[in-house]
Protein backbone atom coordinates (compact mmCIF):
# COMPACT_ATOMS: atom_id res chain seq x y z
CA UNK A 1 172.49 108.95 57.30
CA UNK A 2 176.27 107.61 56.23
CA UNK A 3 176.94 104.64 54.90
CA UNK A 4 178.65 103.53 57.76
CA UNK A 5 175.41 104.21 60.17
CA UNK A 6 173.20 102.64 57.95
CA UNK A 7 175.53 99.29 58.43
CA UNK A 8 175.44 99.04 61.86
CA UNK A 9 171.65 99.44 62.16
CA UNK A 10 171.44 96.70 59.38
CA UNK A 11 173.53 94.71 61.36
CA UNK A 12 172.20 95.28 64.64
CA UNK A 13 168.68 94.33 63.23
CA UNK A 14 169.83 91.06 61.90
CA UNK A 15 171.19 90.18 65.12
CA UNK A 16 167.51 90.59 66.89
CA UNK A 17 165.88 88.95 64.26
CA UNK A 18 168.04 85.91 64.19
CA UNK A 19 168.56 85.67 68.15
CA UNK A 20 164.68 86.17 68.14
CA UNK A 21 164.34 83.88 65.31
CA UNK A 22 166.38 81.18 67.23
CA UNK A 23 164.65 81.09 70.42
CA UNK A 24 161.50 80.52 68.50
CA UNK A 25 162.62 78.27 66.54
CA UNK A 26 163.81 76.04 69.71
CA UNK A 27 160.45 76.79 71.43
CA UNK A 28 158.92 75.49 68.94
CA UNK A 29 160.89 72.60 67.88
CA UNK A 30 161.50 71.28 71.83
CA UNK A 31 159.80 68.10 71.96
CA UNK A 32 160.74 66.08 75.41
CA UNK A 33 160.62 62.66 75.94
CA UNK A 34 156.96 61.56 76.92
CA UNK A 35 156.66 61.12 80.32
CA UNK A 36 155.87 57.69 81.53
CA UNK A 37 156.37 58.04 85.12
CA UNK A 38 154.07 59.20 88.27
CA UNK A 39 155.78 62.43 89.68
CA UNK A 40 157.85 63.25 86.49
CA UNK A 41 155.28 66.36 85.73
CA UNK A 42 157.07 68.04 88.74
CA UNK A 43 160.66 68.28 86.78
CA UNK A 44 158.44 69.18 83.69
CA UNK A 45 156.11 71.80 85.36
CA UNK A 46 159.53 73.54 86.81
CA UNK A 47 161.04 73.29 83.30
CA UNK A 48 158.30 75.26 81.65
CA UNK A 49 157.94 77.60 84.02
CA UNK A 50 161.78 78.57 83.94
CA UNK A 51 161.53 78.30 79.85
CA UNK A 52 158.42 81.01 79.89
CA UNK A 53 159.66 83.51 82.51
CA UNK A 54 163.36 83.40 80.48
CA UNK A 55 161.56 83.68 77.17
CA UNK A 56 159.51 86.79 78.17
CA UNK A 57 162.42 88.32 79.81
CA UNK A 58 164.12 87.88 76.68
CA UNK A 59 161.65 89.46 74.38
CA UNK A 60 161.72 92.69 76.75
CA UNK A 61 165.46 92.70 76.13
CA UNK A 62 164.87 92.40 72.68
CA UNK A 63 162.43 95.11 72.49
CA UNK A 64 164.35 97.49 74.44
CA UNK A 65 167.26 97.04 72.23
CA UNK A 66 165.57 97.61 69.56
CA UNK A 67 163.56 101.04 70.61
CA UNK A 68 167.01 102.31 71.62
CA UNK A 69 168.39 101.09 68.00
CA UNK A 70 165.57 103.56 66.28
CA UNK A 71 165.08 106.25 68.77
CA UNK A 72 169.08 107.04 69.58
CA UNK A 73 170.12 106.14 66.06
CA UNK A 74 172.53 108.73 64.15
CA UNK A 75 170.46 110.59 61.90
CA UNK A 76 170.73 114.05 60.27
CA UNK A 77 170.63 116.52 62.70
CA UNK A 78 171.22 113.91 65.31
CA UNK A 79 174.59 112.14 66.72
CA UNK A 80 174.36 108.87 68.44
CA UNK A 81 175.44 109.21 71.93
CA UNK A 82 177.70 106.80 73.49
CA UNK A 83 176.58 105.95 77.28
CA UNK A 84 178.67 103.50 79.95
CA UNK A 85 175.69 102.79 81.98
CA UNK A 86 177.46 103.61 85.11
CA UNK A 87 174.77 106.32 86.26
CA UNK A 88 172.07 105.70 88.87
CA UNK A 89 169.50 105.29 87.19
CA UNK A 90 171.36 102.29 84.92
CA UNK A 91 172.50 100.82 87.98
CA UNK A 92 169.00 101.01 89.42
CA UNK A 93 167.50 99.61 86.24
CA UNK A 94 169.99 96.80 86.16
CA UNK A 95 169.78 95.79 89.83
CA UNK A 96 165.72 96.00 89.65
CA UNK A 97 165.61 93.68 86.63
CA UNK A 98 168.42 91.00 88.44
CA UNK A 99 166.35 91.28 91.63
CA UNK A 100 163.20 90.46 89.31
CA UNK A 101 164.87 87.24 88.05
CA UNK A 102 166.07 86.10 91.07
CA UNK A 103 162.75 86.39 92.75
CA UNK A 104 160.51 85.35 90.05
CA UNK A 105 162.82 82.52 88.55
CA UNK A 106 165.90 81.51 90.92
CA UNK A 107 163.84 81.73 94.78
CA UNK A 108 160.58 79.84 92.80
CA UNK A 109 162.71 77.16 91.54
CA UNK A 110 164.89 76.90 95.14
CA UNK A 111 161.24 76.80 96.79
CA UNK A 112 159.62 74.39 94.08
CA UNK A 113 162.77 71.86 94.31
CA UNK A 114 163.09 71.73 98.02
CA UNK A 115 160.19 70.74 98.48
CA UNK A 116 159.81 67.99 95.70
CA UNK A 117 162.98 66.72 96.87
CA UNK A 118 161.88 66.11 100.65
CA UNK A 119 158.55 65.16 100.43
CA UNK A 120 158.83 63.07 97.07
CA UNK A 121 161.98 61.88 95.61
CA UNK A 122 163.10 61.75 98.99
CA UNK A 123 160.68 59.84 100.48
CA UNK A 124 161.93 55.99 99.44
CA UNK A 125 158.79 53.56 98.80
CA UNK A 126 158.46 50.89 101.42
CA UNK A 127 156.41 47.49 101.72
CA UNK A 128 155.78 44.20 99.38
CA UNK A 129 155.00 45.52 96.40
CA UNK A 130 158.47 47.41 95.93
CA UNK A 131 160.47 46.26 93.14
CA UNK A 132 164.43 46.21 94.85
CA UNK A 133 166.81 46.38 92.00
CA UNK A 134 171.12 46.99 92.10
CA UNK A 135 172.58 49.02 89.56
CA UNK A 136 176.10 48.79 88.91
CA UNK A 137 177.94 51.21 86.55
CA UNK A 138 181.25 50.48 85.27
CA UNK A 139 183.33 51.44 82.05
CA UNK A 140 181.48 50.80 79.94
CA UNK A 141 178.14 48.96 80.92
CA UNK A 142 175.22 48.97 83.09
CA UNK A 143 174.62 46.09 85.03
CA UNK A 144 171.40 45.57 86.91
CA UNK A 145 170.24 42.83 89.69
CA UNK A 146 167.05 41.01 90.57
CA UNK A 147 167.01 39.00 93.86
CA UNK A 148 165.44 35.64 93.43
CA UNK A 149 162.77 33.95 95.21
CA UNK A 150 165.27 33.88 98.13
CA UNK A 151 165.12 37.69 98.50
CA UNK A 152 168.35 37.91 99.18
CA UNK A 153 170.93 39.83 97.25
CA UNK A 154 174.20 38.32 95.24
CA UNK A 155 172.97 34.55 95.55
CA UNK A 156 172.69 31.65 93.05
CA UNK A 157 169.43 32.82 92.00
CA UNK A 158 169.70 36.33 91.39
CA UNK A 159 168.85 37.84 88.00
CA UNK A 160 171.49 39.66 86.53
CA UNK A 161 171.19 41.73 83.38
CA UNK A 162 173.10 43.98 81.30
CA UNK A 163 172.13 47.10 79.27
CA UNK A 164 168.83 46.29 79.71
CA UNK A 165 166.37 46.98 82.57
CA UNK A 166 163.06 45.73 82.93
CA UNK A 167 160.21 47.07 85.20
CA UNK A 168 156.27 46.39 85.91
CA UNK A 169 154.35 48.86 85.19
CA UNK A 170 152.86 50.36 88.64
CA UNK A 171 154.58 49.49 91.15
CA UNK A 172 157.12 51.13 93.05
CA UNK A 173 160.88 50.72 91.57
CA UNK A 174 163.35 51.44 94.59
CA UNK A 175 166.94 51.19 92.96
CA UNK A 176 170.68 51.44 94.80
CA UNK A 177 173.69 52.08 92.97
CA UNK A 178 177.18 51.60 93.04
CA UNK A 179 179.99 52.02 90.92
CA UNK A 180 183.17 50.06 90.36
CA UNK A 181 185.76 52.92 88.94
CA UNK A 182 184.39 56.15 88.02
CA UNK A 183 181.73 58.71 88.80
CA UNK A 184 178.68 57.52 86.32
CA UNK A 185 175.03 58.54 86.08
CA UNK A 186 172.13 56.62 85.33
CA UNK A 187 170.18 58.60 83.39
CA UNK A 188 166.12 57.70 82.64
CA UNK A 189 164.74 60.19 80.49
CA UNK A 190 161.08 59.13 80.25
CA UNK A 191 160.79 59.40 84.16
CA UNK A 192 162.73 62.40 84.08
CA UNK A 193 165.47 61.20 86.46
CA UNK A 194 169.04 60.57 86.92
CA UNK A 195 171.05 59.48 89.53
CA UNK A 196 175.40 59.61 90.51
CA UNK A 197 176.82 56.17 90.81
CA UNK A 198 179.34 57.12 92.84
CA UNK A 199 182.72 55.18 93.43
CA UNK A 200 182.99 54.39 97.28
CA UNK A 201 179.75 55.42 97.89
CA UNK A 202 175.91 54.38 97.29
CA UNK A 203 173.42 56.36 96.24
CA UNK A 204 169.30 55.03 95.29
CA UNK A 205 166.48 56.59 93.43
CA UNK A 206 162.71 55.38 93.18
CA UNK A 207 160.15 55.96 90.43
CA UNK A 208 156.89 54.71 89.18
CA UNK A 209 156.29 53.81 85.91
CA UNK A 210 152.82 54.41 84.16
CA UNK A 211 152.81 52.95 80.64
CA UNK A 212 154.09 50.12 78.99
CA UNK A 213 156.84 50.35 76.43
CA UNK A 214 160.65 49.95 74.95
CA UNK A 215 162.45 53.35 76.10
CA UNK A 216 166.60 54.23 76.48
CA UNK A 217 168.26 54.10 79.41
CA UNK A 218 171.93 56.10 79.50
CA UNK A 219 174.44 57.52 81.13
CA UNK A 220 174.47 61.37 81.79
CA UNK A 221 178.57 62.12 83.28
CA UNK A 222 181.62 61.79 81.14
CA UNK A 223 182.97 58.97 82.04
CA UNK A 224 185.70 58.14 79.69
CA UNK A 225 186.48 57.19 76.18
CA UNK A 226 183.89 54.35 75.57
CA UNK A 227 180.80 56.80 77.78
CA UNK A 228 178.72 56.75 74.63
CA UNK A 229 178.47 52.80 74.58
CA UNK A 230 176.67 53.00 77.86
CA UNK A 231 173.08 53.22 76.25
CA UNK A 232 170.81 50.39 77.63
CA UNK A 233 166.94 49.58 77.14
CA UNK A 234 164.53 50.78 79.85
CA UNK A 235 161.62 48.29 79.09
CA UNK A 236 157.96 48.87 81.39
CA UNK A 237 155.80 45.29 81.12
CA UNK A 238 152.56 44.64 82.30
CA UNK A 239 153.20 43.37 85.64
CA UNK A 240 152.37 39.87 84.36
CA UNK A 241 154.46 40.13 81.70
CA UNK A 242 157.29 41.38 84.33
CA UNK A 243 156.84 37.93 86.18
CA UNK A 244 156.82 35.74 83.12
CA UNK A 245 159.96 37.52 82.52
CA UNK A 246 161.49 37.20 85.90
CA UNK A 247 160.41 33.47 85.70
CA UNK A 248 162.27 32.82 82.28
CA UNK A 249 165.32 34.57 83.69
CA UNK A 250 165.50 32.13 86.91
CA UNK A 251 165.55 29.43 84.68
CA UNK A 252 169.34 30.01 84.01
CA UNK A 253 170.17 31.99 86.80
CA UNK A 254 171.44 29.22 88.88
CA UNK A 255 172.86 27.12 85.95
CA UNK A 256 175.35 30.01 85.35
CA UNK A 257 175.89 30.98 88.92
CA UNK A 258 179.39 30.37 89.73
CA UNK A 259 180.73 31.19 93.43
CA UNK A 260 184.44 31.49 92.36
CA UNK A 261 183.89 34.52 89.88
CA UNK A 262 183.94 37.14 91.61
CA UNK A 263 183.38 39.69 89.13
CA UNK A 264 179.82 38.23 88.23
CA UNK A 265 179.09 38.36 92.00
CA UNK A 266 179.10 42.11 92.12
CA UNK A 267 176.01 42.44 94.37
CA UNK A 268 175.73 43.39 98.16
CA UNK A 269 173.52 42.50 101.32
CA UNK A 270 170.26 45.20 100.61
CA UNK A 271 170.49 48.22 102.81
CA UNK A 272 167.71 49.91 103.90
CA UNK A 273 167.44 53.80 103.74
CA UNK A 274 165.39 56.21 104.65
């Protein structure tokens, strides 16, 4: 074997062993959030699945290229042929293995989100124990709204908060968003959602939380110079805890309301959606 052939094999077999290597290595290194929330398995179920079915394809890819690396190699007595792939049988052998992801990867997932999507995320939470809250993005901050014991939206005693979120654990959270000058996305990693705020328009998301704790909140679209500064903490209390909260926020709700500014008085009449 030349010099030169004995190269390209070398280098040929350090590319599969570090693209192999790498996959691993992120396979094994991928740690998600933890999941606090009641249907958040489904986005993690259809995340696996896709990861294993690409990872196996993968490794046949892998092997293949590597059988064809020893068994057409240039060797004495032996030249390396050079092939375009443009005969039947490669076409047929391409299209089979396209048709293979498509249907075992692509038409699963299509299936598997259509269905979570109209029967679950779809399917807004009604009744008392909802917990209404208004989400307003803006460059560069979150904003959220409680209403007050009046129920009522953008009154004197609403709670208003920003950058930080808080939630009872349990019950339904049925939020609406808006945004006042760009496309932004509320993004809530440890319930495995995200939603547009979208100027012009308003969009709303509902989840459930399941365990208590201090988590991030962000936002997931580019949405100008300052988008990292829109971070924010995502905090789950007890549902006592939650009221004591609430209660300790009302205290200065209505000291600080002021009619006349208008930019503190972001919020709007609740609109129900089904």
């Amino acid at each position: 074997m030349s010099s030169e052939n004995r190269q390209s094999n070398v280098l040929a077999w350090s590319l599969l062993v570090v693209l192999g290597g790498g996959l691993l290595t992120v396979l094994l290194s991928y740690s998600p959030p933890v999941d606090i929330s009641v249907e958040g398995h489904r986005i993690d179920e259809a995340f696996g699945y896709t990861t294993r079915l690409i990872t196996i394809y993968f490794a046949i890819v892998l092997f293949v290229m590597g059988y064809c690396l020893v068994r057409f190699r240039a060797r004495p007595g032996h030249s390396a042929e050079y092939i375009e792939g443009n005969q039947p049988r490669h076409l047929l052998m391409t299209g089979a293995l396209a048709a293979s992801v498509f249907m075992l990867i692509d038409m699963r997932l299509i299936a598997t989100s259509a269905h979570d999507a109209s029967e679950i995320f779809w399917k807004f939470p009604t009744g008392k124990d909802v917990v209404k809250i208004q989400v307003l993005g803006q460059q560069f901050e979150w904003h959220f709204r409680y209403a007050g014991p009046d129920a009522k939206f953008n009154t004197a005693d609403d709670v208003e908060t920003t950058a930080l979120l808080h939630v009872p654990k349990g019950k339904p959270i049925l939020m609406q968003l808006r945004s006042k000058d760009v496309i932004h996305s509320l993004f809530l990693p440890n319930v495995r959602l995200k939603q547009d705020a979208i100027p012009g328009r308003q969009t709303q998301l509902w989840f459930q939380a399941t365990a208590p704790g201090d988590y991030e909140l962000a936002c997931a679209e580019l949405c100008g110079l300052g988008h990292y500064k829109m971070r924010g903490q995502f905090i789950v209390d007890e549902p006592a805890d939650f009221e004591a909260w609430i209660a300790a926020q009302l205290k200065d709700a209505e000291e600080e309301y002021d009619a006349d500014d208008k930019s503190a008085n972001w919020g709007w009449d609740w609109e129900a959606r089904n």
